[in-house]
PDB file of N, CA and C in Angstrom:
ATOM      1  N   UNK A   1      -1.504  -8.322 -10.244  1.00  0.00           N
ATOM      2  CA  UNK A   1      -2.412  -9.086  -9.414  1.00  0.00           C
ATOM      3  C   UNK A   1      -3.603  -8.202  -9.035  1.00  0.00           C
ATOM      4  N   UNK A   2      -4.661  -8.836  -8.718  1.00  0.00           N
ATOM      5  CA  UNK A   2      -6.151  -7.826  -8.804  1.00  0.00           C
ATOM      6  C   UNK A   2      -6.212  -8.195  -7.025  1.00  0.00           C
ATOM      7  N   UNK A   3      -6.660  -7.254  -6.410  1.00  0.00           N
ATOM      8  CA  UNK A   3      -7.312  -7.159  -5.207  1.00  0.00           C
ATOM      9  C   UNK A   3      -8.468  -6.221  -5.097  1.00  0.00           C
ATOM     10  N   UNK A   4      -9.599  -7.099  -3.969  1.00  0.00           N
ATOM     11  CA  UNK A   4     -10.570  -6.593  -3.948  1.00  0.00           C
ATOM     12  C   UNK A   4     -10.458  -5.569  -2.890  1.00  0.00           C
ATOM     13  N   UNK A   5     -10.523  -4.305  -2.837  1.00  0.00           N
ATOM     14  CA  UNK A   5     -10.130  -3.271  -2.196  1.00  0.00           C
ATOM     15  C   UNK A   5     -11.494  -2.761  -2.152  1.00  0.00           C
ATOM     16  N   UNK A   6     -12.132  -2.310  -0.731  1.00  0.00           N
ATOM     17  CA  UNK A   6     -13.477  -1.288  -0.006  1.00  0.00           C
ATOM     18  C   UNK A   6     -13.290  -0.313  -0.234  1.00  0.00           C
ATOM     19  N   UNK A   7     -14.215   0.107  -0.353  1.00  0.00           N
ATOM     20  CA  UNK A   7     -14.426   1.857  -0.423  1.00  0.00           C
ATOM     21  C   UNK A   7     -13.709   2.444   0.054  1.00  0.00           C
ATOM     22  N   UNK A   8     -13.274   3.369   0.250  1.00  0.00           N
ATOM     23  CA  UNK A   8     -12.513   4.086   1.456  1.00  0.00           C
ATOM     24  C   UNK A   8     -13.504   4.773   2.778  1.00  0.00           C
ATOM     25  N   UNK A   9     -12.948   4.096   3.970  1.00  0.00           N
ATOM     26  CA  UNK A   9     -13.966   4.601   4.737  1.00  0.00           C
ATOM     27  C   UNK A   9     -13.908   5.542   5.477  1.00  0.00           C
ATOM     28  N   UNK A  10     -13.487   6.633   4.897  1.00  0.00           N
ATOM     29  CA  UNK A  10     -13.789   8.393   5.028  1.00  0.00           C
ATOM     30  C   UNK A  10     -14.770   8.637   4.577  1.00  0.00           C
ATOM     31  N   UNK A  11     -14.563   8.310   2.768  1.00  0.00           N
ATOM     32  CA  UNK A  11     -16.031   9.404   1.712  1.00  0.00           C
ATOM     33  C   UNK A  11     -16.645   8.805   1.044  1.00  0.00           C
ATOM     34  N   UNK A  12     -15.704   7.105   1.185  1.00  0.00           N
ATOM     35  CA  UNK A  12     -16.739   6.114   0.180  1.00  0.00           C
ATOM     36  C   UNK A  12     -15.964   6.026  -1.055  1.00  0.00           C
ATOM     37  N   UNK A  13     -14.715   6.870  -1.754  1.00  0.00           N
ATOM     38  CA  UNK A  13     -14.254   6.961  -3.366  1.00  0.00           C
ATOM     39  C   UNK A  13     -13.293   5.472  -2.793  1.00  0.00           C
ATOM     40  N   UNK A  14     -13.255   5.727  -4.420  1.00  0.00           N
ATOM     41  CA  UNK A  14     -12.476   4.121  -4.788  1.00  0.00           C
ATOM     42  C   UNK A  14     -11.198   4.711  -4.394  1.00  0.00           C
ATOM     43  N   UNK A  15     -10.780   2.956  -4.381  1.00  0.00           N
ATOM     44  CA  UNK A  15      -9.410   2.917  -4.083  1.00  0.00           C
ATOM     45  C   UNK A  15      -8.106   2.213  -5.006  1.00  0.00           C
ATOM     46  N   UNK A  16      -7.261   2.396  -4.763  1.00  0.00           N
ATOM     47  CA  UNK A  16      -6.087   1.706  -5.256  1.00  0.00           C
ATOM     48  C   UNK A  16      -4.683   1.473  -4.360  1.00  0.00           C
ATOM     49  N   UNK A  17      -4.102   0.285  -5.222  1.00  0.00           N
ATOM     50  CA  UNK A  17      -2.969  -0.382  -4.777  1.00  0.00           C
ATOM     51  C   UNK A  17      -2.065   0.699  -5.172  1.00  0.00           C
ATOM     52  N   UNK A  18      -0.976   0.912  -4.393  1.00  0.00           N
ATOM     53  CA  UNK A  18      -0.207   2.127  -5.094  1.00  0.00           C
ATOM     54  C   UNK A  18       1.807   1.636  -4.779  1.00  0.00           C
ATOM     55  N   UNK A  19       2.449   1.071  -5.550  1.00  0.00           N
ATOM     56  CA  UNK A  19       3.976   1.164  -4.993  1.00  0.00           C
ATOM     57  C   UNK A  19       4.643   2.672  -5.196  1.00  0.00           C
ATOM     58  N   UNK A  20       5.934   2.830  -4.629  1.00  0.00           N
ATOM     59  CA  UNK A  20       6.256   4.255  -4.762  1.00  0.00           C
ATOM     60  C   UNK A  20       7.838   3.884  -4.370  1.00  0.00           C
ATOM     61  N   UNK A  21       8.611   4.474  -4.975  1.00  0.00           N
ATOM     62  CA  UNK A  21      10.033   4.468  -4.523  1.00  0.00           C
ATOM     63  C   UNK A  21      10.155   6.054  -3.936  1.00  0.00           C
ATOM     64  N   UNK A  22      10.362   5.680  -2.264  1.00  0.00           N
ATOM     65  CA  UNK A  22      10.994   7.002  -1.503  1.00  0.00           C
ATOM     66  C   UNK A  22      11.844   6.990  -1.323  1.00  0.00           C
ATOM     67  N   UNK A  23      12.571   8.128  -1.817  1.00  0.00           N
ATOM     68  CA  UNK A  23      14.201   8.481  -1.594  1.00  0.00           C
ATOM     69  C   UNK A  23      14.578   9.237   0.069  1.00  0.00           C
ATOM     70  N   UNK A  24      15.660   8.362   0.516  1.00  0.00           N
ATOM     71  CA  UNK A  24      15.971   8.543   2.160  1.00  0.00           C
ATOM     72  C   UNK A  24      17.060   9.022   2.143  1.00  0.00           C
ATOM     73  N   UNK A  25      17.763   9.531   3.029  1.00  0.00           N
ATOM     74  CA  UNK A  25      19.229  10.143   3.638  1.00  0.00           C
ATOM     75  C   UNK A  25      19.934   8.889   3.035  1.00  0.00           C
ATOM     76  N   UNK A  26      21.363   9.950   2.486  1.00  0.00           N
ATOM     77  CA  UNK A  26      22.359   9.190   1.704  1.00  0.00           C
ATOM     78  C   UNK A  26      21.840   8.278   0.093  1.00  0.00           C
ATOM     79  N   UNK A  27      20.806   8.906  -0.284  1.00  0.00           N
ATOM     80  CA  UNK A  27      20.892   7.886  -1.412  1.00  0.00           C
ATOM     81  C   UNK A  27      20.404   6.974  -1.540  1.00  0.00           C
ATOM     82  N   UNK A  28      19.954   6.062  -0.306  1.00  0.00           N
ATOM     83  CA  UNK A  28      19.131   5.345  -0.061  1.00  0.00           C
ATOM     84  C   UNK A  28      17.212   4.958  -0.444  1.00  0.00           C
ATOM     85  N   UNK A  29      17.442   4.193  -1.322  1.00  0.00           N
ATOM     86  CA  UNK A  29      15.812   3.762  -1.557  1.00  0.00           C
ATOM     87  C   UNK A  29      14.601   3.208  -1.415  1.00  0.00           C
ATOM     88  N   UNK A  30      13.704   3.465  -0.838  1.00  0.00           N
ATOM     89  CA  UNK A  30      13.000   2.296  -0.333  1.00  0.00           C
ATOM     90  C   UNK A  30      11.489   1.953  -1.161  1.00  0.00           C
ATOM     91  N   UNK A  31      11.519   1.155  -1.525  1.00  0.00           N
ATOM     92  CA  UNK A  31      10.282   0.824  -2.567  1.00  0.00           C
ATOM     93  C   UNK A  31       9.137   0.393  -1.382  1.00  0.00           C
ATOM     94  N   UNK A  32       7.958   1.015  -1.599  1.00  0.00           N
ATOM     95  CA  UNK A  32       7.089   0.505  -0.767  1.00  0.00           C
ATOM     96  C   UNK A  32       5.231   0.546  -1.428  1.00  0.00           C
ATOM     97  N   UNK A  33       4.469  -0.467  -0.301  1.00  0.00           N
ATOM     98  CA  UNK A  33       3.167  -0.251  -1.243  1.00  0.00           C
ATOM     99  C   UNK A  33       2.600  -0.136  -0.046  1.00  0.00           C
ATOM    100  N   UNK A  34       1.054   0.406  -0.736  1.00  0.00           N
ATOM    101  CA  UNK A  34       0.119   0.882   0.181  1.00  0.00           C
ATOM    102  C   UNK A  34      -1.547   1.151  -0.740  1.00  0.00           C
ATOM    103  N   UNK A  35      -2.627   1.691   0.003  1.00  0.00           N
ATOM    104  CA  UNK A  35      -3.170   1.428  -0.815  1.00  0.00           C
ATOM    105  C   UNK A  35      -3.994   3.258  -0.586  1.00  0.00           C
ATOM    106  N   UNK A  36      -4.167   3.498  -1.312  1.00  0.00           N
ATOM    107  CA  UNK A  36      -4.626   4.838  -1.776  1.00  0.00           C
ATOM    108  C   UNK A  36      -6.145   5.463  -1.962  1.00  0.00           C
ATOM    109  N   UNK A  37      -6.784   6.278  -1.354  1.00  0.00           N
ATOM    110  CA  UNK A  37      -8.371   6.746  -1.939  1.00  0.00           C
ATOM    111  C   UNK A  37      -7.926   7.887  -3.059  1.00  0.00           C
ATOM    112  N   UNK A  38      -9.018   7.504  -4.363  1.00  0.00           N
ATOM    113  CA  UNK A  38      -8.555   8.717  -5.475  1.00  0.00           C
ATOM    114  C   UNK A  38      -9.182   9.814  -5.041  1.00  0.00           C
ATOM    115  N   UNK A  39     -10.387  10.004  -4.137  1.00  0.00           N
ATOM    116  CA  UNK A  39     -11.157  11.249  -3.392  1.00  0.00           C
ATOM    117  C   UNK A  39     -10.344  11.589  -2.750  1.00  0.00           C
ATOM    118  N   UNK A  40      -9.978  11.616  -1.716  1.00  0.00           N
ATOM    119  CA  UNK A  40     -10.050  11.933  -0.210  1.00  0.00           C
ATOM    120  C   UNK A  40      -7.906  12.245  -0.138  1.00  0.00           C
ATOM    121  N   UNK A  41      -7.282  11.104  -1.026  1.00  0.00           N
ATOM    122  CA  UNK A  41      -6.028  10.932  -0.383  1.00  0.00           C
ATOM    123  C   UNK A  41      -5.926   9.862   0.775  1.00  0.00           C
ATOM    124  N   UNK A  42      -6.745   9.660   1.382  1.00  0.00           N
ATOM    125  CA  UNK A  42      -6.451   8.585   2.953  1.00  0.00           C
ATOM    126  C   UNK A  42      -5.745   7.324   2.406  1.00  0.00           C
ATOM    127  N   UNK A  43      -4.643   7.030   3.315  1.00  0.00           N
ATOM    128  CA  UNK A  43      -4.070   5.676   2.890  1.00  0.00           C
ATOM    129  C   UNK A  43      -3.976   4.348   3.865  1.00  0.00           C
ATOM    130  N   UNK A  44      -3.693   3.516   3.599  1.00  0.00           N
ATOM    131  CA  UNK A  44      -3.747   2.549   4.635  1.00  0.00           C
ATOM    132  C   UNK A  44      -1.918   2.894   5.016  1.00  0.00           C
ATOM    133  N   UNK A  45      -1.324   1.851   5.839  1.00  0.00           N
ATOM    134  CA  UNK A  45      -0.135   1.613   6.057  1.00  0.00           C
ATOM    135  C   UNK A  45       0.592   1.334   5.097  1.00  0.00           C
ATOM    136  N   UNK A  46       1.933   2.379   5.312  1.00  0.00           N
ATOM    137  CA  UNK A  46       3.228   1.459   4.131  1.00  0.00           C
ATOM    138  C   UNK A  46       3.556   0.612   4.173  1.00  0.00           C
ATOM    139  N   UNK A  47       3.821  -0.330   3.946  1.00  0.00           N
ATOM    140  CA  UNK A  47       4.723  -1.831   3.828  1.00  0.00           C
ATOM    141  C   UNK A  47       6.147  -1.634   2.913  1.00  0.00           C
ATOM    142  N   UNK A  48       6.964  -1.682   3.297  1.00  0.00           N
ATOM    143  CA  UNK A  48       8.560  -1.800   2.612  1.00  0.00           C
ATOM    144  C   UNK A  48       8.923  -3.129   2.239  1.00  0.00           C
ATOM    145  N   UNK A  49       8.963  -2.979   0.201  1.00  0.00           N
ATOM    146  CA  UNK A  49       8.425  -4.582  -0.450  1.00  0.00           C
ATOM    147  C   UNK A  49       9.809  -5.355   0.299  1.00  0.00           C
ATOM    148  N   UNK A  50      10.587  -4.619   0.435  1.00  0.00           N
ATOM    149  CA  UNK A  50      12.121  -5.434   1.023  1.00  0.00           C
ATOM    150  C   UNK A  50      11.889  -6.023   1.720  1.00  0.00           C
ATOM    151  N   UNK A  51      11.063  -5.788   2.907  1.00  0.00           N
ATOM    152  CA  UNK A  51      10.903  -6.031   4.476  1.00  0.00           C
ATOM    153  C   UNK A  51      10.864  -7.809   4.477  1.00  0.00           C
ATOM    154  N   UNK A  52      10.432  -8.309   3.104  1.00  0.00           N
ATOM    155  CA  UNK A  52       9.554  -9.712   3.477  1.00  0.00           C
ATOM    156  C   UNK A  52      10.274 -10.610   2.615  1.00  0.00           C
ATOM    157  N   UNK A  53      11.569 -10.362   2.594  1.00  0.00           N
ATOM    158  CA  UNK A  53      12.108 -11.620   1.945  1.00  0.00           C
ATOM    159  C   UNK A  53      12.506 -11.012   0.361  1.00  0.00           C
ATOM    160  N   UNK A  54      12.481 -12.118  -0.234  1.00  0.00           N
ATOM    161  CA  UNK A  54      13.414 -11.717  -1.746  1.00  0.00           C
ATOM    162  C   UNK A  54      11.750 -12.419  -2.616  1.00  0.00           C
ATOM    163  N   UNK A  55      11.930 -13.889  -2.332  1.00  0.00           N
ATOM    164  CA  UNK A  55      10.725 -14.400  -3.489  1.00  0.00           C
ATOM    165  C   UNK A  55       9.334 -13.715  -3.795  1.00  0.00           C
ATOM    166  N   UNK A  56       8.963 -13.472  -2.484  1.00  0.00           N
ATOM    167  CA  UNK A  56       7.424 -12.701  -2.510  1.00  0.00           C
ATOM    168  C   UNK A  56       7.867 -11.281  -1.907  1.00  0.00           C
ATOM    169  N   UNK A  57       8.779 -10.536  -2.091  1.00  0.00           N
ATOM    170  CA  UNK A  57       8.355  -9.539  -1.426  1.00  0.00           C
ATOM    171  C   UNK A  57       7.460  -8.680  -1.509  1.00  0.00           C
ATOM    172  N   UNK A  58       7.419  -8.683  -2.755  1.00  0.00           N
ATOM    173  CA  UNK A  58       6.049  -7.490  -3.266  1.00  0.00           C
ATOM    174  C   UNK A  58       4.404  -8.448  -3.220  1.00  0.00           C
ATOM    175  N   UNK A  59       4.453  -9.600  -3.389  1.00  0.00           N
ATOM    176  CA  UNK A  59       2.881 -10.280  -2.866  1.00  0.00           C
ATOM    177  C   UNK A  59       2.627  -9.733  -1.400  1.00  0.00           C
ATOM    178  N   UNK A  60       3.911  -9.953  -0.882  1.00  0.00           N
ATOM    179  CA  UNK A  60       3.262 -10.211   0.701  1.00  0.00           C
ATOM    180  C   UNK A  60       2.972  -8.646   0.788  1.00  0.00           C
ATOM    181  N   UNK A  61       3.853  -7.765   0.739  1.00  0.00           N
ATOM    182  CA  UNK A  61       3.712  -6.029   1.002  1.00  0.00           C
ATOM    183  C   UNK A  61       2.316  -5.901   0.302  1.00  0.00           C
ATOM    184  N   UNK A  62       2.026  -5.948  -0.409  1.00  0.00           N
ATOM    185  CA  UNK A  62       0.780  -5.509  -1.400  1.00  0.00           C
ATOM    186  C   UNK A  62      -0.415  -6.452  -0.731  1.00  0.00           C
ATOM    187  N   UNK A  63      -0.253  -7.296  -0.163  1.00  0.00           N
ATOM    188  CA  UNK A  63      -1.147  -7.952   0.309  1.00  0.00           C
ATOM    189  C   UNK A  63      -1.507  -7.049   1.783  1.00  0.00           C
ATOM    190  N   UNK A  64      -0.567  -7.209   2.353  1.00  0.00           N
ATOM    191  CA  UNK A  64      -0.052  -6.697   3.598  1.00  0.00           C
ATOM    192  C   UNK A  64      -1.179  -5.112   3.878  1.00  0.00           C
ATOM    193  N   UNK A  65      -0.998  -4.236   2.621  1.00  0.00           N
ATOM    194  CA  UNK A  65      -1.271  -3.502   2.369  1.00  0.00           C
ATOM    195  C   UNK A  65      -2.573  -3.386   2.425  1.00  0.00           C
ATOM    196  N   UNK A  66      -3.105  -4.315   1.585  1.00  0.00           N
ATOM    197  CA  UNK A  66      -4.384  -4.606   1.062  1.00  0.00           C
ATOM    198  C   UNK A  66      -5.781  -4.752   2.447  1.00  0.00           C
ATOM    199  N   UNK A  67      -4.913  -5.709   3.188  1.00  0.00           N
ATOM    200  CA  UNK A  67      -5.843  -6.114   4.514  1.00  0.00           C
ATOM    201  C   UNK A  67      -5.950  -4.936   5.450  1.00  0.00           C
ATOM    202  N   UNK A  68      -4.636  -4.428   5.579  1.00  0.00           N
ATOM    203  CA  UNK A  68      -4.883  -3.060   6.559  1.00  0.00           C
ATOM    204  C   UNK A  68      -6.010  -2.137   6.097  1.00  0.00           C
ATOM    205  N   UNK A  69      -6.275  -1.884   4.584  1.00  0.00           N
ATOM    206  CA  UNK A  69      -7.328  -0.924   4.022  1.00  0.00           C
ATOM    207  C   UNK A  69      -8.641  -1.815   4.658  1.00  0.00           C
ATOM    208  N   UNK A  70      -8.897  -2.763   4.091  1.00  0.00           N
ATOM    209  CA  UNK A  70     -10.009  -3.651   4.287  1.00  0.00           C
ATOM    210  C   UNK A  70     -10.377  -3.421   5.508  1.00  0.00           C
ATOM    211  N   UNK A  71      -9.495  -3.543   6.324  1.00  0.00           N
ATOM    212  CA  UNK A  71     -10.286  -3.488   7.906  1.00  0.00           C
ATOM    213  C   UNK A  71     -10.238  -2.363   9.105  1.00  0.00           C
ATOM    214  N   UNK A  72      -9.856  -1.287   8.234  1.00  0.00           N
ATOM    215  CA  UNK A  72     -10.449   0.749   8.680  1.00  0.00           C
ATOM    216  C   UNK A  72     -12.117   0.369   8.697  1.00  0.00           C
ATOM    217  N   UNK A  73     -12.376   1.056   9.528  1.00  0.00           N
ATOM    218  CA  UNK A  73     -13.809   1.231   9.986  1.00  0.00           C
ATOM    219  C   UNK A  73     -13.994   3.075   9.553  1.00  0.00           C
TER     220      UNK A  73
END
């Protein structure tokens, strides 16, 4: 899915959607998305794709994701 993702508003470099599986105490996995500057590193908030159900979990997280970047000042 394509999202329109802002500059990053630290340095201005592009950005991206990014998922990542982090490994937790005991073995435990948590798949999560967020969205990434390729300059700088700055990220918006994680979203955990689990958090939101089974059908959309990864629309809504990635979305989720998406708006928090959008609206950093």
């Amino acid at each position: 899915m394509y999202y329109n993702l802002k500059p990053c508003p630290h340095c201005g470099g592009e950005a991206y959607l990014e998922r990542k599986h982090r490994a937790f105490i005991n073995a435990q996995t948590t798949r999560v998305a967020f969205v990434r500057c390729t300059e700088c590193n700055a990220r918006s908030g994680r979203y955990k794709l689990e958090d939101y159900g089974t059908r959309n979990a990864s629309t809504e997280a990635e979305r989720l994701a998406v708006e928090s970047w959008n609206r950093r000042v």
